[in-house]
C-alpha atoms as a PDB file:
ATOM      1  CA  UNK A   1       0.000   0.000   0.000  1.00  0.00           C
ATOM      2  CA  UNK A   2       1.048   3.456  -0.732  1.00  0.00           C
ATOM      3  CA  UNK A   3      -0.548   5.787   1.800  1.00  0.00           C
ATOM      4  CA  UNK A   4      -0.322   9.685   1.331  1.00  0.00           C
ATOM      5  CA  UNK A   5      -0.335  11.954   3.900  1.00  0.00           C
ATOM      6  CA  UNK A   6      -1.526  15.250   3.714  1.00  0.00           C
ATOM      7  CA  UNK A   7      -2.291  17.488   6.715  1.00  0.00           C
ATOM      8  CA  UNK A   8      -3.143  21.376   7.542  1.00  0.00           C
ATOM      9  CA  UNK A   9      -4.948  21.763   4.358  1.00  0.00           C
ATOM     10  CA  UNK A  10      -6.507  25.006   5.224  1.00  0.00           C
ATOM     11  CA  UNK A  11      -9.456  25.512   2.908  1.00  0.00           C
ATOM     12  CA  UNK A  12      -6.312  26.178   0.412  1.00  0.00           C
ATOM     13  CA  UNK A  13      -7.917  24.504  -3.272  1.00  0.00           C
ATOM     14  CA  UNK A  14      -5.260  25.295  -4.872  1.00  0.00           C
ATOM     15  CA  UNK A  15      -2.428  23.275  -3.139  1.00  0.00           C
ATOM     16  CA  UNK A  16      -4.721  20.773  -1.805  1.00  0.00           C
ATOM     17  CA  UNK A  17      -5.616  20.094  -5.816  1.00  0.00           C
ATOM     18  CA  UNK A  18      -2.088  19.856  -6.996  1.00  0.00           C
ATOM     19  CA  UNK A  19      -0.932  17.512  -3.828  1.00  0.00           C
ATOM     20  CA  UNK A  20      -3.465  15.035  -4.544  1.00  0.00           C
ATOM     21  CA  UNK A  21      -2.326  15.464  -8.321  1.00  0.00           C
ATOM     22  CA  UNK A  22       1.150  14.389  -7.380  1.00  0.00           C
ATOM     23  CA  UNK A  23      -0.038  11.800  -5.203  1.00  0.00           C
ATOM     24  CA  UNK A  24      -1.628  10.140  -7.604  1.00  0.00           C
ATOM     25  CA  UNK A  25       1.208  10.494 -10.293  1.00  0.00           C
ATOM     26  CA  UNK A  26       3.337   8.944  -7.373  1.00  0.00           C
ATOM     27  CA  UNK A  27       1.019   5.598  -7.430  1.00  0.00           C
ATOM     28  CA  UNK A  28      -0.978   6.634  -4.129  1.00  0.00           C
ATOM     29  CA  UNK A  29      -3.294   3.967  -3.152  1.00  0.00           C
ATOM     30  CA  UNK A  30      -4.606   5.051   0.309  1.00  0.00           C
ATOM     31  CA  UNK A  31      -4.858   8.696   1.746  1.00  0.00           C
ATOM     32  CA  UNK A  32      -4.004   9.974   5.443  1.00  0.00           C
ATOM     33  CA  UNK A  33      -5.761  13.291   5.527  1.00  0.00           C
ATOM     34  CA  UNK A  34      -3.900  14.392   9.624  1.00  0.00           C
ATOM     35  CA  UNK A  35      -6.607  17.803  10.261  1.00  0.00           C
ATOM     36  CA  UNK A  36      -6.799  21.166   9.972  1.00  0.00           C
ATOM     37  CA  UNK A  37      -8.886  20.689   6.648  1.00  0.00           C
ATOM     38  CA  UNK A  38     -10.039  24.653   7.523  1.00  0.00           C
ATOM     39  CA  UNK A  39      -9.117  28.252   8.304  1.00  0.00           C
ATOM     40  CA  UNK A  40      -6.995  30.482   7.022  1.00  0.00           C
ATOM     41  CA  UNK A  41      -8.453  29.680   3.507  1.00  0.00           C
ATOM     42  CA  UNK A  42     -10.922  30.927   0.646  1.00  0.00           C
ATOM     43  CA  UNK A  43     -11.973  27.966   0.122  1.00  0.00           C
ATOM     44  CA  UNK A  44     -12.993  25.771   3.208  1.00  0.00           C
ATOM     45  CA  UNK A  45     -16.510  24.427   1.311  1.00  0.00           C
ATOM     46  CA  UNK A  46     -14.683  22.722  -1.324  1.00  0.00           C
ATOM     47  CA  UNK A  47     -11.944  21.398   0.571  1.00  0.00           C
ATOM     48  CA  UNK A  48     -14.018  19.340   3.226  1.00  0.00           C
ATOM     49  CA  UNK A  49     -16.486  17.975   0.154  1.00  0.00           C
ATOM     50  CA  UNK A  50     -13.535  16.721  -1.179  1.00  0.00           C
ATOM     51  CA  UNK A  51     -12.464  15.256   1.758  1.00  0.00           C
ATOM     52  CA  UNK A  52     -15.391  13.668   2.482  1.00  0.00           C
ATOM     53  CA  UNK A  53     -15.491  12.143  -0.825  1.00  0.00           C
ATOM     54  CA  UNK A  54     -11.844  10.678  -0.028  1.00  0.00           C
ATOM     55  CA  UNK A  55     -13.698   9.632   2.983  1.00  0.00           C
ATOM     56  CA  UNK A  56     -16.302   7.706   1.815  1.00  0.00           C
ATOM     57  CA  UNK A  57     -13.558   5.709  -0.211  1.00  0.00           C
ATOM     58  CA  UNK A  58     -11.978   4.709   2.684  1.00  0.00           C
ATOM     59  CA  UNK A  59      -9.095   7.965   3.115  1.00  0.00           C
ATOM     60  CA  UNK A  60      -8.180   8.255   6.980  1.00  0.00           C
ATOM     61  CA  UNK A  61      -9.492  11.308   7.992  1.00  0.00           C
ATOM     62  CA  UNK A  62      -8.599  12.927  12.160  1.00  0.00           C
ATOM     63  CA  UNK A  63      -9.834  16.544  13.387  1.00  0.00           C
ATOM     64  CA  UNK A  64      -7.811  19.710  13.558  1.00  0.00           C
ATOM     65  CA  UNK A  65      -8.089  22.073  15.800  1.00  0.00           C
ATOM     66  CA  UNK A  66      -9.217  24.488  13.075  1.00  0.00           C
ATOM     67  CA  UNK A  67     -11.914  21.783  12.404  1.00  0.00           C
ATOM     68  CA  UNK A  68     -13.099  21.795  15.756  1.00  0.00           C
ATOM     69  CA  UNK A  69     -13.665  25.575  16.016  1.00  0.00           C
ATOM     70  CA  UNK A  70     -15.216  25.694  12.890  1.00  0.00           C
ATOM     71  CA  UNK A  71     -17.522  22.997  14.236  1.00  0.00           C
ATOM     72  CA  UNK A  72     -18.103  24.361  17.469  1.00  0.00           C
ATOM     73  CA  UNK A  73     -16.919  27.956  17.560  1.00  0.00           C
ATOM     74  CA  UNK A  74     -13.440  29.905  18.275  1.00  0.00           C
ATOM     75  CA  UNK A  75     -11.877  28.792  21.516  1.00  0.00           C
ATOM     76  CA  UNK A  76     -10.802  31.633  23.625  1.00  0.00           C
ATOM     77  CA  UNK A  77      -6.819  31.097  23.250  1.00  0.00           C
ATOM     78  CA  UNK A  78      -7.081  31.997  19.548  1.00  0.00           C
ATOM     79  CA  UNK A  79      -5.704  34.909  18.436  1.00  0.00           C
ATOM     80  CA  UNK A  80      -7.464  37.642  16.339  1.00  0.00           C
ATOM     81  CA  UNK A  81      -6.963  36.233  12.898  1.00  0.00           C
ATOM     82  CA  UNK A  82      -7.752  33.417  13.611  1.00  0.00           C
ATOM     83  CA  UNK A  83     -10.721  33.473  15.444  1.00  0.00           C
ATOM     84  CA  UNK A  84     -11.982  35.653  12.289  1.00  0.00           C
ATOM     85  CA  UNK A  85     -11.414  33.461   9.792  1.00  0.00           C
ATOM     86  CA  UNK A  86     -13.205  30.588  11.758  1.00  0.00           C
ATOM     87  CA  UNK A  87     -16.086  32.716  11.987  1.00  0.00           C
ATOM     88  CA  UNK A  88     -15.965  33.569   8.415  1.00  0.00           C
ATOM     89  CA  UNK A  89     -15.175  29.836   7.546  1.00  0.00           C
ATOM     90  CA  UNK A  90     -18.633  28.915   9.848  1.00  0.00           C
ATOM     91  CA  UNK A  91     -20.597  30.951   7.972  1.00  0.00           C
ATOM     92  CA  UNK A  92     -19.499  29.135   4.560  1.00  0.00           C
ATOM     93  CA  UNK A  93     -20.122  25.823   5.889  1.00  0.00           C
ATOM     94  CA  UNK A  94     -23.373  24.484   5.753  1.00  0.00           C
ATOM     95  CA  UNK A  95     -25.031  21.823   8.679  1.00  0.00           C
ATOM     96  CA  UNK A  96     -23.711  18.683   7.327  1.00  0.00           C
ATOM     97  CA  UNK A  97     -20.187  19.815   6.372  1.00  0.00           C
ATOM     98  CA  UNK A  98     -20.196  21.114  10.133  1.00  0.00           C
ATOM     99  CA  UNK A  99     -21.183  18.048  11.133  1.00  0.00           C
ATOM    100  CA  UNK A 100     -18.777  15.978   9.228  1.00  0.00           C
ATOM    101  CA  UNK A 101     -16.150  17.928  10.745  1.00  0.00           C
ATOM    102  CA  UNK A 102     -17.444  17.628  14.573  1.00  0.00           C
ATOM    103  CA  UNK A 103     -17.951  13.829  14.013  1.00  0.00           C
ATOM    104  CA  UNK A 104     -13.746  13.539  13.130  1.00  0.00           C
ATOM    105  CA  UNK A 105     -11.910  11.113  15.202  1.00  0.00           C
ATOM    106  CA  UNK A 106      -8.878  12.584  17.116  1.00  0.00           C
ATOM    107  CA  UNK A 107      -6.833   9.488  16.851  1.00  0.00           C
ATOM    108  CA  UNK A 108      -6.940   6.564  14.574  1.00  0.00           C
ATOM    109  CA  UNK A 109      -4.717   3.018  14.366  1.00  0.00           C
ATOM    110  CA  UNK A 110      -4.719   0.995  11.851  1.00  0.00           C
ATOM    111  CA  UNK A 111      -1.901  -1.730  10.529  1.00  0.00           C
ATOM    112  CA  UNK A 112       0.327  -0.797  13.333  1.00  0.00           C
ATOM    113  CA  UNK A 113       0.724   2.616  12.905  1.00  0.00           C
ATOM    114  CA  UNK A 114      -1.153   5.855  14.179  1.00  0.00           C
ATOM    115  CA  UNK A 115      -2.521   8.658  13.123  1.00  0.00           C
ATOM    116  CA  UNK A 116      -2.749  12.283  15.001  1.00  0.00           C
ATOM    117  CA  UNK A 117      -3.240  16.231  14.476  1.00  0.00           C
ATOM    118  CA  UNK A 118      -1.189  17.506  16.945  1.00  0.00           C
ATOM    119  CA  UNK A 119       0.695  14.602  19.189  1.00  0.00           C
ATOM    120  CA  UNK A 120      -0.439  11.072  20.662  1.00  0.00           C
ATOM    121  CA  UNK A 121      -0.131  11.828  24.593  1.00  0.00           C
ATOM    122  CA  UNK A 122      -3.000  14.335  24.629  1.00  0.00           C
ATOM    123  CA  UNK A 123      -4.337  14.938  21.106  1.00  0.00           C
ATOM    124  CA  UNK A 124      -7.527  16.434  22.405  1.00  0.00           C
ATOM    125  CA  UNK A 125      -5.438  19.748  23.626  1.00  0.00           C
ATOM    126  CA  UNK A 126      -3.507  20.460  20.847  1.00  0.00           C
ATOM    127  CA  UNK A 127      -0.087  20.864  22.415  1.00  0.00           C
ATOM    128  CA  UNK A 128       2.786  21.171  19.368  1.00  0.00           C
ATOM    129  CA  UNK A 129       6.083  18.473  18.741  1.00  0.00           C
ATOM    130  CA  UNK A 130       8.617  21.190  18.422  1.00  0.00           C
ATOM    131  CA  UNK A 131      11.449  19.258  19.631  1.00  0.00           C
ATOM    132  CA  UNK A 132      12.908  16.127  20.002  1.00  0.00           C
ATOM    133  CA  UNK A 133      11.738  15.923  23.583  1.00  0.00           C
ATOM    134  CA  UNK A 134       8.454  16.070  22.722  1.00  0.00           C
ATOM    135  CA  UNK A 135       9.153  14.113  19.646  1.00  0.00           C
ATOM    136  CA  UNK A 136       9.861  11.107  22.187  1.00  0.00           C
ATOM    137  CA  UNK A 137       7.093  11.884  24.455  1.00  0.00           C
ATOM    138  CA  UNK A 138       4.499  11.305  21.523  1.00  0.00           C
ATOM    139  CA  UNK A 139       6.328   7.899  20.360  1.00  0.00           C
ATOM    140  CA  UNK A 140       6.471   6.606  23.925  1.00  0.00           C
ATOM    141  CA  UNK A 141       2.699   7.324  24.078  1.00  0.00           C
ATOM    142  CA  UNK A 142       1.828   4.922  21.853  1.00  0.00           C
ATOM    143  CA  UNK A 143       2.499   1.126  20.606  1.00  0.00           C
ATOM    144  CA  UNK A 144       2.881   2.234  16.953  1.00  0.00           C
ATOM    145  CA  UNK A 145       5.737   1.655  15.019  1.00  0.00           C
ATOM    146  CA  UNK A 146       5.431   4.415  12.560  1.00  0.00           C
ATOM    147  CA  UNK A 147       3.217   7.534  13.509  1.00  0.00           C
ATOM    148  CA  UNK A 148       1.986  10.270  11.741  1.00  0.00           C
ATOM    149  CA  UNK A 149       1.441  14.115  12.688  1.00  0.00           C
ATOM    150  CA  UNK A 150       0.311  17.619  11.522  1.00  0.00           C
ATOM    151  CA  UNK A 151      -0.446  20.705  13.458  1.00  0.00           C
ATOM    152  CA  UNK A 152       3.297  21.875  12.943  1.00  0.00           C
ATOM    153  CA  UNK A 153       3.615  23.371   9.421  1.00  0.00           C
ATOM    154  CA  UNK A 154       7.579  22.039   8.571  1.00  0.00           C
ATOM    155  CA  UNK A 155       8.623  18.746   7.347  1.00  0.00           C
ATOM    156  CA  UNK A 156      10.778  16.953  10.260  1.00  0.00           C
ATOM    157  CA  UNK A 157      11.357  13.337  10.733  1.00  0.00           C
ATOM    158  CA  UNK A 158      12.086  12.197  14.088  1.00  0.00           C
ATOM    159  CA  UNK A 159      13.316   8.064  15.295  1.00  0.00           C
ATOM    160  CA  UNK A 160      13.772   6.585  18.811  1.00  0.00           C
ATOM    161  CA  UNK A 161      15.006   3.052  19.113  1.00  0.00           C
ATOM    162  CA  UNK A 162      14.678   0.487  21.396  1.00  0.00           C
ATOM    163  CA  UNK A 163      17.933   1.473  23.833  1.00  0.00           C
ATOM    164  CA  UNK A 164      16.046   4.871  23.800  1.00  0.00           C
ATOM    165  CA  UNK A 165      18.305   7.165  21.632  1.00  0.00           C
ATOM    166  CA  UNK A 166      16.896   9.372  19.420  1.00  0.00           C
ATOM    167  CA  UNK A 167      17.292  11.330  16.432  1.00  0.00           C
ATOM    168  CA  UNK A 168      15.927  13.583  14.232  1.00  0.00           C
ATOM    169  CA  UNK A 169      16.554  15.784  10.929  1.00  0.00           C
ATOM    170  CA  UNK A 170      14.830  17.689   8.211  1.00  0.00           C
ATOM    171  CA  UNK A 171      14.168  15.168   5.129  1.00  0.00           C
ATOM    172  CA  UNK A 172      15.413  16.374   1.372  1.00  0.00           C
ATOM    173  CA  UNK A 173      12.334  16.618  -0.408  1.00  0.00           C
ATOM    174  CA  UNK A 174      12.035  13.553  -3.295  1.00  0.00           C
ATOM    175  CA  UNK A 175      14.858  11.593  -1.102  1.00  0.00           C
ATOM    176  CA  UNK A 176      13.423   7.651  -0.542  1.00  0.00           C
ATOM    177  CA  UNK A 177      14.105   6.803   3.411  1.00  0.00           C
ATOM    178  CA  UNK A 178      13.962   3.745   4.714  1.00  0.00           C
ATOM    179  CA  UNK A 179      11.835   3.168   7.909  1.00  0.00           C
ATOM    180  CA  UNK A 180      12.581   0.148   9.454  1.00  0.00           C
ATOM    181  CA  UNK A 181       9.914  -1.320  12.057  1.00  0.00           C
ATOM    182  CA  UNK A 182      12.511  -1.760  14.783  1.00  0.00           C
ATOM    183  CA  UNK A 183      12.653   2.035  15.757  1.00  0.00           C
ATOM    184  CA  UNK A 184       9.865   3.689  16.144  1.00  0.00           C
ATOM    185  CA  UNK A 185       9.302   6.802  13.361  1.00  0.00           C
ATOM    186  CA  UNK A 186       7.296  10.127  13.740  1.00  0.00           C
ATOM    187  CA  UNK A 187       6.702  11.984  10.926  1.00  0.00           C
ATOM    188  CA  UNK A 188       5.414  15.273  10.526  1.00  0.00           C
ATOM    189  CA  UNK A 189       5.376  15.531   6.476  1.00  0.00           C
ATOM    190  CA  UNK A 190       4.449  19.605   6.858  1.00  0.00           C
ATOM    191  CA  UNK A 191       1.923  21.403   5.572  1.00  0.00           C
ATOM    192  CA  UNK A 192      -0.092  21.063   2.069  1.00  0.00           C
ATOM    193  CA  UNK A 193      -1.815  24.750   2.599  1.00  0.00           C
ATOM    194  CA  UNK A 194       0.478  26.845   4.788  1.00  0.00           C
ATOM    195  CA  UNK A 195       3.615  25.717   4.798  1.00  0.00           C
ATOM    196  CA  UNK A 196       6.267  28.171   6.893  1.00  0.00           C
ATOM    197  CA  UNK A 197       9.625  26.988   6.192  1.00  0.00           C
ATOM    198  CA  UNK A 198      10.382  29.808   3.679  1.00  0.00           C
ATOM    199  CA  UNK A 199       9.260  27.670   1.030  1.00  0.00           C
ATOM    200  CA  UNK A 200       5.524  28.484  -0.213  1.00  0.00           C
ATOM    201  CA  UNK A 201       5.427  25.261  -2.384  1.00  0.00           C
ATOM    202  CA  UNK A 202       2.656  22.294  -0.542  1.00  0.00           C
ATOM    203  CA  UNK A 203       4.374  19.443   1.448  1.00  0.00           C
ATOM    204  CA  UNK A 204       3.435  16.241   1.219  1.00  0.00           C
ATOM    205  CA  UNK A 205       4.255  13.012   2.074  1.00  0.00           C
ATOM    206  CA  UNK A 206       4.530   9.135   0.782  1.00  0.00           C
ATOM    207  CA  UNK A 207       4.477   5.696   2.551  1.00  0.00           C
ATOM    208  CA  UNK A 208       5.296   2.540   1.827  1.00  0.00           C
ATOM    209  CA  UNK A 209       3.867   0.058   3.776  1.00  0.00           C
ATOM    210  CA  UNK A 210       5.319  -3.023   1.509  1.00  0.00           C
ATOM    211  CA  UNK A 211       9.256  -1.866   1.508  1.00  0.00           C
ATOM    212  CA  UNK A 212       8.615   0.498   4.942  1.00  0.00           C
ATOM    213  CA  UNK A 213      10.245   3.823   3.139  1.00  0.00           C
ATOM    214  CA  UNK A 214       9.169   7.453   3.174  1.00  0.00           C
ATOM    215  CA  UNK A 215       9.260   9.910   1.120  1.00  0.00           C
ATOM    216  CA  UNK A 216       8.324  13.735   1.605  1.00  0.00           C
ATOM    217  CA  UNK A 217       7.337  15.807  -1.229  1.00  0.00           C
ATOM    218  CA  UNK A 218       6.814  19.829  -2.047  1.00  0.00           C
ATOM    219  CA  UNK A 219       4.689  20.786  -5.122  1.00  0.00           C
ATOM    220  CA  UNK A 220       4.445  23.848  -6.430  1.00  0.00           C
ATOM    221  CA  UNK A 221       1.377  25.311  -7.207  1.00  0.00           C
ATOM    222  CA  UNK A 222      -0.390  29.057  -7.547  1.00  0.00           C
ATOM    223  CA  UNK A 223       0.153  30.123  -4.847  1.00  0.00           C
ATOM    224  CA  UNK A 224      -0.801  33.927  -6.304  1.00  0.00           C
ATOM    225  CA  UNK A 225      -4.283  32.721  -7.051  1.00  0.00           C
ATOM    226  CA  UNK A 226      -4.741  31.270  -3.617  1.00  0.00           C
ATOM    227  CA  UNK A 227      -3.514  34.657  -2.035  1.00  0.00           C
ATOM    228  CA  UNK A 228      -5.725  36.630  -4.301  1.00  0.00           C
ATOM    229  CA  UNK A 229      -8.789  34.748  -2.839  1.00  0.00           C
ATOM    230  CA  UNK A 230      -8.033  35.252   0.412  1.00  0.00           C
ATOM    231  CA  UNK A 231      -7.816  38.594  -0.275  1.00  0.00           C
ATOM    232  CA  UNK A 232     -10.990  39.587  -2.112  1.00  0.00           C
ATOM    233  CA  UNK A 233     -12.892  37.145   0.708  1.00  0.00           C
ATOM    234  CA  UNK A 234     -11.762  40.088   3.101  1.00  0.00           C
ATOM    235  CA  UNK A 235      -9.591  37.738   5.104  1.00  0.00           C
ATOM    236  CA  UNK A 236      -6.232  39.198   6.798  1.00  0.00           C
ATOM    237  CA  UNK A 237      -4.057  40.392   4.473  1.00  0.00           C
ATOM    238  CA  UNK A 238      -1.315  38.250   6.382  1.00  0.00           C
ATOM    239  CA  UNK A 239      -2.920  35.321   5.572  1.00  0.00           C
ATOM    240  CA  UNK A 240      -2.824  36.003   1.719  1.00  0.00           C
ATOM    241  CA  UNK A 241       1.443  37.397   2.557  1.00  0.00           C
ATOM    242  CA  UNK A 242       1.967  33.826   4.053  1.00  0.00           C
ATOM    243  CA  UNK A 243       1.367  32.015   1.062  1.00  0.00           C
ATOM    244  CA  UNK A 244       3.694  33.952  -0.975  1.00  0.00           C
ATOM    245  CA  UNK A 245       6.143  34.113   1.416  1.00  0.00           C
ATOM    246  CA  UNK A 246       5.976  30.659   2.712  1.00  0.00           C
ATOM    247  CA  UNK A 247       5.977  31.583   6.053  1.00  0.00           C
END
């Protein structure tokens, strides 16, 4: 099987589209879609019905936190931007997309590895891996051999083995790596429609569950286009400057 993984989507069509474009040049046969399908975005209806049509054939599918404010309103801890794009992004949902977004698992396991927005020890609060230290603390939360991550908007691959060293580095985009089963792997393959590494071009990222190798992936896309519409939706201007910029 050849499962993509695609996370922080961001109601962004226009990266979203050409991800799942190279995903399926790549040979994809499964999809991994890790949250955050909303906000920031012009375009959060289209986004989740195409999610939920990748649901519907089978595509793994876990709740953001963006996805659970949309569903259920800002929480108090976000700031000003966002908190007014999630009410904008409400208002351009209708009841059933809402509801497909409350009804999002926050976890899900399957063939031995595991699936998360934001970490495995407490993925109902949202807390960030930005470090190896918490890197380990989500792999020694779980059972899984290989585990899988958004919420943080760079590529980073991080490995603890069995005597309990760890390691971690920043993977070379198109670069095959093999993941063997006896270290635990958690990868976070950045994000398809904000990425903030300096580079505005979508991550994404392939697995092999047959030879156990990853690969992460950036695509370019128009990136101008999806600024413009965040633009003339009224949204904040550094929103639409992120996507240029890449950061």
């Amino acid at each position: 099987m050849k499962l993509a993984l695609l996370t922080d989507l961001h109601a962004n069509r226009e990266a979203f589209e050409a991800c799942l474009g190279a995903a399926a040049s790549c040979g994809a046969t499964d999809y991994a879609i890790l949250g955050d399908l909303v906000g920031y975005g012009a375009d959060p209806a289209w986004v989740v019905d195409r999610v939920r049509a990748l649901a519907r054939n089978g595509a793994i599918v876990l709740k953001g936190n963006h996805d659970e404010s949309a569903a259920q309103g800002p929480r108090p801890t976000m700031v000003d931007d966002a908190r007014r794009v999630i009410a904008w992004t409400r208002a351009r949902l209708d009841a059933d997309q809402l509801a497909f977004l409350d009804a999002l698992p926050f976890t899900v396991e399957r063939d031995g590895c595991g699936f998360a927005h934001a970490n495995t020890w407490a993925p109902a609060g949202w807390e960030y891996v930005t470090s190896r230290h918490d890197a380990v603390r989500c792999l020694q939360a779980t059972a899984a051999r290989h585990v899988f991550i958004g919420h943080v908007h760079e590529p980073r691959l991080y490995h603890l083995a069995g005597t309990g060293k760890s390691g971690d580095f920043v993977p070379v985009p198109d670069v095959e790596i093999p993941v063997p089963a006896h270290r635990q792997w958690l990868v976070l393959p950045g994000s398809v429609g904000q990425p903030r590494d300096g580079d505005p071009a979508a991550c994404w990222a392939l697995f092999d569950t047959d030879t156990r190798s990853l690969c992460f992936h950036r695509v370019p896309y128009d990136h101008e286009t999806a600024a413009a519409k965040v633009r003339e939706a009224g949204l904040p201007d550094r929103l639409a400057d992120r996507l240029i910029e890449g950061r």
